[in-house]
PDB file of N, CA and C in Angstrom:
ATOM      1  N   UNK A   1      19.173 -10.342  86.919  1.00  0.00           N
ATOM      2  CA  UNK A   1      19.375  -9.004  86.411  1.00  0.00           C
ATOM      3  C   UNK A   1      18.404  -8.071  87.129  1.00  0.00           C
ATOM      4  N   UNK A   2      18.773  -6.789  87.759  1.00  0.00           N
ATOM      5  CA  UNK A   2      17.880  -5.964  88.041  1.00  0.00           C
ATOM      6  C   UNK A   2      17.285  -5.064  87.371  1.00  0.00           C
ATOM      7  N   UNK A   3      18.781  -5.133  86.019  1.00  0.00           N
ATOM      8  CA  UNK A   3      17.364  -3.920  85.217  1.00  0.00           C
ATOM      9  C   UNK A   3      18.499  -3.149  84.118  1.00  0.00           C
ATOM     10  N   UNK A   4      18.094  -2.826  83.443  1.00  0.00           N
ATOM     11  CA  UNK A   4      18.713  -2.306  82.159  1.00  0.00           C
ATOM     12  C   UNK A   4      18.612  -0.676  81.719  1.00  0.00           C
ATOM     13  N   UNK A   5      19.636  -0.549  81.092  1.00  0.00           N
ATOM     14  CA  UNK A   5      19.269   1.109  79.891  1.00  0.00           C
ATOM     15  C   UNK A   5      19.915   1.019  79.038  1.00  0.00           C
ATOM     16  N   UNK A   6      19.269   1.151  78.063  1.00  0.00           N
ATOM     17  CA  UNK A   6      19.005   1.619  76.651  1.00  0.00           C
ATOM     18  C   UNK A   6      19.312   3.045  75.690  1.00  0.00           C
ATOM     19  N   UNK A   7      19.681   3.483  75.123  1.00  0.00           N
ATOM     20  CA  UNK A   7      20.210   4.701  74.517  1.00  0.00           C
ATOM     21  C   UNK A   7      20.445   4.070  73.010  1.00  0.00           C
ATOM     22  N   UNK A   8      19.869   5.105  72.402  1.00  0.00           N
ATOM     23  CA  UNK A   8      20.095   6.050  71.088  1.00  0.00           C
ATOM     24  C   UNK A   8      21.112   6.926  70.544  1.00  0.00           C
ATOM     25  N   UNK A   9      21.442   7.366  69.879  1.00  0.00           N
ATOM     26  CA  UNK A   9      22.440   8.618  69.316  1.00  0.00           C
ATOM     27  C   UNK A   9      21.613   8.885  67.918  1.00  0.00           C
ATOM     28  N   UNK A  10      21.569   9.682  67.548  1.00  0.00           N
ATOM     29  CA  UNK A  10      21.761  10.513  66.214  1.00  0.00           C
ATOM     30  C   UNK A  10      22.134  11.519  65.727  1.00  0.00           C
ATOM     31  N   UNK A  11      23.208  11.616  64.923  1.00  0.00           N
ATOM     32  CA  UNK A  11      24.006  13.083  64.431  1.00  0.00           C
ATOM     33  C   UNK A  11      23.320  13.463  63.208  1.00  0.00           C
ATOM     34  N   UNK A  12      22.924  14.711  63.403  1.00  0.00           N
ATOM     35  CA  UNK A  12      22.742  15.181  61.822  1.00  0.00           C
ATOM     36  C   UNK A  12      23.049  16.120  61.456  1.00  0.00           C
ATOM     37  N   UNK A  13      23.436  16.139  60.273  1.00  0.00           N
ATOM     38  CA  UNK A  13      24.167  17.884  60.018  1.00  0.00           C
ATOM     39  C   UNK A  13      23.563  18.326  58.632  1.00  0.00           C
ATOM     40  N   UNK A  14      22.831  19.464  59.359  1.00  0.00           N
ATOM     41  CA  UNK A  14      22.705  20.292  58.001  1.00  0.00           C
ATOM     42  C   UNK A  14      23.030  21.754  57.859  1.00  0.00           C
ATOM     43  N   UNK A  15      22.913  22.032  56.466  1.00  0.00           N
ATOM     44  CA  UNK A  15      23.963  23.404  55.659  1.00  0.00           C
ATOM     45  C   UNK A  15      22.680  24.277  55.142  1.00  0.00           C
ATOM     46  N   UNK A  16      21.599  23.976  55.908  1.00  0.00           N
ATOM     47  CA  UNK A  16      20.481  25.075  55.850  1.00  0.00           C
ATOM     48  C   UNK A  16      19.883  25.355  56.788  1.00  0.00           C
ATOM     49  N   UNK A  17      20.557  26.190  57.641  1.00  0.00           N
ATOM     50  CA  UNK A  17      20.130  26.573  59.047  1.00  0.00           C
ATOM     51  C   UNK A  17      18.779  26.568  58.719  1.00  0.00           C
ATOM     52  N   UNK A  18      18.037  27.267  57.707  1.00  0.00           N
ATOM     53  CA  UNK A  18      16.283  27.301  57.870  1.00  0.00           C
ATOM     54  C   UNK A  18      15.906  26.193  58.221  1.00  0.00           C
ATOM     55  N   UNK A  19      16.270  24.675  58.052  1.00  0.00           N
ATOM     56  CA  UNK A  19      15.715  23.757  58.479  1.00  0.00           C
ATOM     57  C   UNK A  19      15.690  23.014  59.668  1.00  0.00           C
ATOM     58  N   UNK A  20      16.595  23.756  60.818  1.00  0.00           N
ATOM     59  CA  UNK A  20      16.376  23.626  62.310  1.00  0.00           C
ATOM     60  C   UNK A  20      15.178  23.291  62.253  1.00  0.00           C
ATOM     61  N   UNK A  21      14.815  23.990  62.758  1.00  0.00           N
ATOM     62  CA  UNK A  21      12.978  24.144  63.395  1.00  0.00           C
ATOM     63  C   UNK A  21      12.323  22.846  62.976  1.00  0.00           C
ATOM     64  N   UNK A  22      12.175  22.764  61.822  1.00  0.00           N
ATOM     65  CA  UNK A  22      11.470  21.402  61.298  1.00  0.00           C
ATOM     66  C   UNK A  22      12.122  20.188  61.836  1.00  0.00           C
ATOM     67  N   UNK A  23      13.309  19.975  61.599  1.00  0.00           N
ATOM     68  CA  UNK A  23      14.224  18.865  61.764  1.00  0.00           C
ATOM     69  C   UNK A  23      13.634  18.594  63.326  1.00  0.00           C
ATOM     70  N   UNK A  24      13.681  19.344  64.109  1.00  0.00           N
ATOM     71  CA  UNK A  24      13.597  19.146  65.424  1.00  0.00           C
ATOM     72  C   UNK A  24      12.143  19.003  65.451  1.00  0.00           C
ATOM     73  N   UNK A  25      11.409  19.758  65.245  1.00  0.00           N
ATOM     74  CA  UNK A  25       9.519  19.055  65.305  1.00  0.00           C
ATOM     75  C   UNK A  25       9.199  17.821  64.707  1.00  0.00           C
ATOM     76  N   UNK A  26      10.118  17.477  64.088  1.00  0.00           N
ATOM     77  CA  UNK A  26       9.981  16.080  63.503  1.00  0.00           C
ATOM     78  C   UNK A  26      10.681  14.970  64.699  1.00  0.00           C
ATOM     79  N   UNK A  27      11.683  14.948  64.816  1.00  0.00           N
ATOM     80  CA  UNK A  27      12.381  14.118  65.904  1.00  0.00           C
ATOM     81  C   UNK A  27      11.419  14.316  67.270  1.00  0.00           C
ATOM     82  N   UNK A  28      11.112  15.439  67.597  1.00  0.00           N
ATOM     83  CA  UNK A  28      10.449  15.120  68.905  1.00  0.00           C
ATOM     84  C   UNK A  28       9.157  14.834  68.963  1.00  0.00           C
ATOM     85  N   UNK A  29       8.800  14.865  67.876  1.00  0.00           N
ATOM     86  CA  UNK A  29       7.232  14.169  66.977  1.00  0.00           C
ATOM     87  C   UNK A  29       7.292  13.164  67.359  1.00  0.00           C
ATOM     88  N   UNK A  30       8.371  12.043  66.866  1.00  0.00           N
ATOM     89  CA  UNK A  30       9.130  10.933  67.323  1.00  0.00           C
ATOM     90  C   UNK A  30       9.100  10.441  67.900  1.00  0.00           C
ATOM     91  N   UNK A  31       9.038  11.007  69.256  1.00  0.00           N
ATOM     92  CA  UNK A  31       9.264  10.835  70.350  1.00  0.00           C
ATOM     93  C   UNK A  31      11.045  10.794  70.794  1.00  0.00           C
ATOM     94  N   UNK A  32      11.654  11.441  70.120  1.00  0.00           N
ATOM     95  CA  UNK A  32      13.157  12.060  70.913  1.00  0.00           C
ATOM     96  C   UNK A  32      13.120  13.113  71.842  1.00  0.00           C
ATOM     97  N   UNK A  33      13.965  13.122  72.340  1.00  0.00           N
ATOM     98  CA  UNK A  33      14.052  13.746  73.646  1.00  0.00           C
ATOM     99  C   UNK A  33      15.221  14.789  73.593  1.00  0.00           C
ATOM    100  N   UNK A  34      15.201  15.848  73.431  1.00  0.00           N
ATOM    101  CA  UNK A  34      16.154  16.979  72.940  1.00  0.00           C
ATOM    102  C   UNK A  34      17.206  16.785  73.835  1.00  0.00           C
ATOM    103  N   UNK A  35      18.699  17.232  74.166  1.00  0.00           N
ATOM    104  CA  UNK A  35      19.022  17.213  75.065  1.00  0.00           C
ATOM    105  C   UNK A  35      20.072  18.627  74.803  1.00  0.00           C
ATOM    106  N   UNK A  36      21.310  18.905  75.733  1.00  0.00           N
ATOM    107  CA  UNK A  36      21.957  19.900  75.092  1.00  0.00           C
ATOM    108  C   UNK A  36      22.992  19.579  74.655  1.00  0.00           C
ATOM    109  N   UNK A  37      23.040  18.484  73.743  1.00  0.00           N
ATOM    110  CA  UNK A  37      24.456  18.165  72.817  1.00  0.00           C
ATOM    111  C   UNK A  37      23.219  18.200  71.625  1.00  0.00           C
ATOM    112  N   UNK A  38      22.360  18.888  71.798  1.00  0.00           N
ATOM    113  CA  UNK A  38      21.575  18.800  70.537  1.00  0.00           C
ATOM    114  C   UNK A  38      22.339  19.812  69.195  1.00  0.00           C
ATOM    115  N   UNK A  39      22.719  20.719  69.595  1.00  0.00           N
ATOM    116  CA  UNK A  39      23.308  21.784  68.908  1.00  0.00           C
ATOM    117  C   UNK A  39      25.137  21.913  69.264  1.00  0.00           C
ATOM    118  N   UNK A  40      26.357  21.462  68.214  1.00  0.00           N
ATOM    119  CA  UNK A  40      27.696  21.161  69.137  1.00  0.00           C
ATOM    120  C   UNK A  40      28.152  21.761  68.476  1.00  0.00           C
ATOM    121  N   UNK A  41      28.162  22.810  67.445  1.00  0.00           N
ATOM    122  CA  UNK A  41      28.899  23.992  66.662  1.00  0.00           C
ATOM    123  C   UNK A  41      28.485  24.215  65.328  1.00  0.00           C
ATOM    124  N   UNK A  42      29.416  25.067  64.439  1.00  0.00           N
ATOM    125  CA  UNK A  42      29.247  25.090  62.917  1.00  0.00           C
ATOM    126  C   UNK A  42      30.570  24.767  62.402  1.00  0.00           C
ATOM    127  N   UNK A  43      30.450  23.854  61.294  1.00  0.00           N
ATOM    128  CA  UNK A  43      31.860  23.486  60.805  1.00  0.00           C
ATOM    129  C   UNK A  43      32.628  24.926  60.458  1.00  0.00           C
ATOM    130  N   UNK A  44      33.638  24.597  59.964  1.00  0.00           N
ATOM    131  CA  UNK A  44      34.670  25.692  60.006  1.00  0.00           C
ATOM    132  C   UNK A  44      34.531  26.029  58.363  1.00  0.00           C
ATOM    133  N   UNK A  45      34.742  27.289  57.680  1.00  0.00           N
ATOM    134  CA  UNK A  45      34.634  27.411  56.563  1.00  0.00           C
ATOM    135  C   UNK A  45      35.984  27.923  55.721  1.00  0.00           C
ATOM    136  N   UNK A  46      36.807  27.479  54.814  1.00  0.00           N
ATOM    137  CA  UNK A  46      37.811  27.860  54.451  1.00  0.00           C
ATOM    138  C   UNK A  46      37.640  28.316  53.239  1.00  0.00           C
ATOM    139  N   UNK A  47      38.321  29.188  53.024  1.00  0.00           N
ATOM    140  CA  UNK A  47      38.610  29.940  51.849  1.00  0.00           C
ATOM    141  C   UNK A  47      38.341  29.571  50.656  1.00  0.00           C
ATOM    142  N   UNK A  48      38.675  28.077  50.307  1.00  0.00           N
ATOM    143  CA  UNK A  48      38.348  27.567  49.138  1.00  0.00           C
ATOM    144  C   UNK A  48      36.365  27.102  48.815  1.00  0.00           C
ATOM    145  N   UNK A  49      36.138  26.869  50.203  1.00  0.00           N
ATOM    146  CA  UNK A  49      34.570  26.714  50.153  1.00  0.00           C
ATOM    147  C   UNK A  49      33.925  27.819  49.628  1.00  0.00           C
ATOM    148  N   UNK A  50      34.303  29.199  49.745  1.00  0.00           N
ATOM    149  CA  UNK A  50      33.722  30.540  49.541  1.00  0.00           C
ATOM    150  C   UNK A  50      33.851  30.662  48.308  1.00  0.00           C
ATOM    151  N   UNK A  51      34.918  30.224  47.347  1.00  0.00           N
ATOM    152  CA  UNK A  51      35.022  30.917  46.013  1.00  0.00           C
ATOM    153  C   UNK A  51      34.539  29.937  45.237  1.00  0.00           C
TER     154      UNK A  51
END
């Protein structure tokens, strides 16, 4: 064998944008490594969620 790689994933979703910031000083506390699928949208909100 000459040699190997290794990878991680983690999804997380949260419904309090204020807690970006932390979430992420914590993971790269960690030692994670940000990348740019760090951030991949906001769910969609329908009508019935609002009322």
């Amino acid at each position: 064998m000459v040699g190997y790689q290794a990878s991680n994933r983690v999804t997380i979703k949260l419904h309090d944008v204020s807690k970006v910031a932390g979430v992420i000083d914590v993971l790269v506390g960690a030692g994670a490594e940000p990348t740019s699928e760090m951030f991949s949208g906001a769910p969609s909100v329908t009508p019935a969620a609002l009322a």
